[in-house]
Protein backbone atom coordinates (compact mmCIF):
# COMPACT_ATOMS: atom_id res chain seq x y z
CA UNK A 1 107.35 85.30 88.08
CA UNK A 2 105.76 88.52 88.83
CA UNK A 3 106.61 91.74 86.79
CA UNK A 4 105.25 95.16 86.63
CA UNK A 5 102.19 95.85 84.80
CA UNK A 6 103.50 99.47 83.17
CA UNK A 7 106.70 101.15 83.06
CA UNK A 8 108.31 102.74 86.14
CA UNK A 9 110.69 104.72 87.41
CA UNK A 10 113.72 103.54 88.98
CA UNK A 11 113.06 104.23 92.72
CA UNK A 12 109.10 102.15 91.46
CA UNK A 13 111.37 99.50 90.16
CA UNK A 14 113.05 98.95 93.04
CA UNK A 15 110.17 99.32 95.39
CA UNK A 16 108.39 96.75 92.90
CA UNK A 17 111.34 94.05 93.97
CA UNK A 18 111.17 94.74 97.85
CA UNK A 19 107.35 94.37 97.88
CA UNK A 20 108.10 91.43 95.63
CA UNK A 21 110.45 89.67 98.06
CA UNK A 22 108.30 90.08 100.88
CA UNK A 23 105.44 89.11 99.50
CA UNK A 24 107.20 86.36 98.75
CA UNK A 25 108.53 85.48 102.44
CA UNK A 26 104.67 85.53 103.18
CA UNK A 27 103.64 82.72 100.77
CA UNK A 28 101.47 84.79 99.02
CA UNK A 29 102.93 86.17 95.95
CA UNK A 30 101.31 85.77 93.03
CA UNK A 31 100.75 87.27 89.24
CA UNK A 32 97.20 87.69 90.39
CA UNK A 33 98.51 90.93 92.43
CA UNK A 34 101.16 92.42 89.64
CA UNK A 35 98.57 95.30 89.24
CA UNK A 36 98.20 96.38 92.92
CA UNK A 37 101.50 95.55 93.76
CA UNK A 38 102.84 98.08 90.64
CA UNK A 39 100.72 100.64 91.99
CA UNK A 40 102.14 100.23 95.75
CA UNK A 41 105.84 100.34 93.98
CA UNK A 42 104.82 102.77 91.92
CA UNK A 43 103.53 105.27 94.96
CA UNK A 44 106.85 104.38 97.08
CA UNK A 45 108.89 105.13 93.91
CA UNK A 46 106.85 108.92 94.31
CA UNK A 47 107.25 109.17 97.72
CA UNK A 48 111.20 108.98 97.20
CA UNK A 49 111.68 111.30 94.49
CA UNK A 50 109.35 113.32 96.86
CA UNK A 51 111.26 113.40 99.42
CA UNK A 52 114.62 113.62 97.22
CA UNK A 53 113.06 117.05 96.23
CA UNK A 54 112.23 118.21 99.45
CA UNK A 55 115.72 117.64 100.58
CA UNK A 56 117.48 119.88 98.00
CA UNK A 57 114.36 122.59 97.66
CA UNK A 58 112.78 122.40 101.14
CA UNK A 59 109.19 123.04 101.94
CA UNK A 60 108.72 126.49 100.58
CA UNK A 61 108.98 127.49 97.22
CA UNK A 62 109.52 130.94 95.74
CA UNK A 63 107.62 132.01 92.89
CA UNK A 64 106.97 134.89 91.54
CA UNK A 65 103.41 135.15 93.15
CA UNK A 66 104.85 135.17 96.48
CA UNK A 67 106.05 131.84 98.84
CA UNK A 68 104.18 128.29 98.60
CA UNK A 69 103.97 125.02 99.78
CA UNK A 70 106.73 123.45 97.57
CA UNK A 71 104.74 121.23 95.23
CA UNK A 72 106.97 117.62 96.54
CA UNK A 73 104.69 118.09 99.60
CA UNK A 74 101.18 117.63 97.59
CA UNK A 75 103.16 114.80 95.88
CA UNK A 76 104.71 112.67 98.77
CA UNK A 77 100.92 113.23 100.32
CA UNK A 78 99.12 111.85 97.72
CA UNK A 79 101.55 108.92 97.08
CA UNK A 80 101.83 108.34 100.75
CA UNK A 81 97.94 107.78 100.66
CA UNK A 82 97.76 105.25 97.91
CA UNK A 83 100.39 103.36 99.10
CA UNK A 84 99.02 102.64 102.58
CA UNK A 85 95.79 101.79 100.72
CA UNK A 86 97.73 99.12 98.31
CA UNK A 87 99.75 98.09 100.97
CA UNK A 88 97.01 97.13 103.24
CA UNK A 89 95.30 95.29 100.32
CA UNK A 90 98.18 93.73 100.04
CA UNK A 91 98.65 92.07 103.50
CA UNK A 92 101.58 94.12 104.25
CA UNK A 93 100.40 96.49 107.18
CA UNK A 94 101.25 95.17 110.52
CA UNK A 95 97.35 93.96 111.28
CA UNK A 96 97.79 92.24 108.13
CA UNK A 97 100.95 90.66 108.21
CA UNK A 98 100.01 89.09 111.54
CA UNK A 99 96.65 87.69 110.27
CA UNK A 100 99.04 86.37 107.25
CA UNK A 101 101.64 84.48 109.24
CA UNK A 102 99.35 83.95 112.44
CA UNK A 103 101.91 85.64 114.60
CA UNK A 104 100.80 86.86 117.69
CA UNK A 105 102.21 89.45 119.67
CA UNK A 106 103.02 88.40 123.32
CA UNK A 107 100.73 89.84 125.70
CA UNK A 108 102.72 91.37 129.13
CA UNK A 109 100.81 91.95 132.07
CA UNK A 110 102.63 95.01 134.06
CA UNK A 111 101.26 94.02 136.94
CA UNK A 112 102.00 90.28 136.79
CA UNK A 113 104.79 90.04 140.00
CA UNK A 114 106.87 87.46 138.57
């Protein structure tokens, strides 16, 4: 069994069991990964509390120094980053799935006049 190697919030957590299942469906999950599979959960978690806040703020913030970039945009950015990065060294980007399960995509010729 695989389980997360520090706490997490509640949109993490259930990131963490996704990731887990499909992991899973690949053949490859294993403890060996809890770490960087936490930290993908763990960024997708961000990204969704990110986005919950851009929802009910929006992009611009008010302060009293004048309008800004509301700070959920810095956030879902950064998480966004480091959970491609975890994700891909996890196998689960579509290059890597495909090198994983040895799918390959069927090639169409447009000019082929069958």
């Amino acid at each position: 069994e695989v389980t997360p190697t520090f706490p997490m919030t509640e949109e993490g957590a259930e990131a963490f069991g996704r990731l887990c299942k499909e992991l899973d469906l690949l053949g490859v999950l294993s403890p060996t990964y809890a770490d960087f599979i936490t930290i993908a959960a763990d960024a997708i978690g961000d990204i969704q509390i990110a986005i919950d806040g851009l929802k009910s703020g929006g992009y611009i913030s008010v302060t009293e120094r004048g309008v800004a970039k509301n700070p959920f945009v810095t956030i879902k950015n950064s998480a966004t980053t480091t959970a491609h990065k975890y994700l891909c060294a996890l196998g689960l980007s579509p290059t890597s799935i495909g090198k994983l399960t040895g799918v390959k995509k069927e090639e169409v010729n447009e000019f082929d006049e069958d």
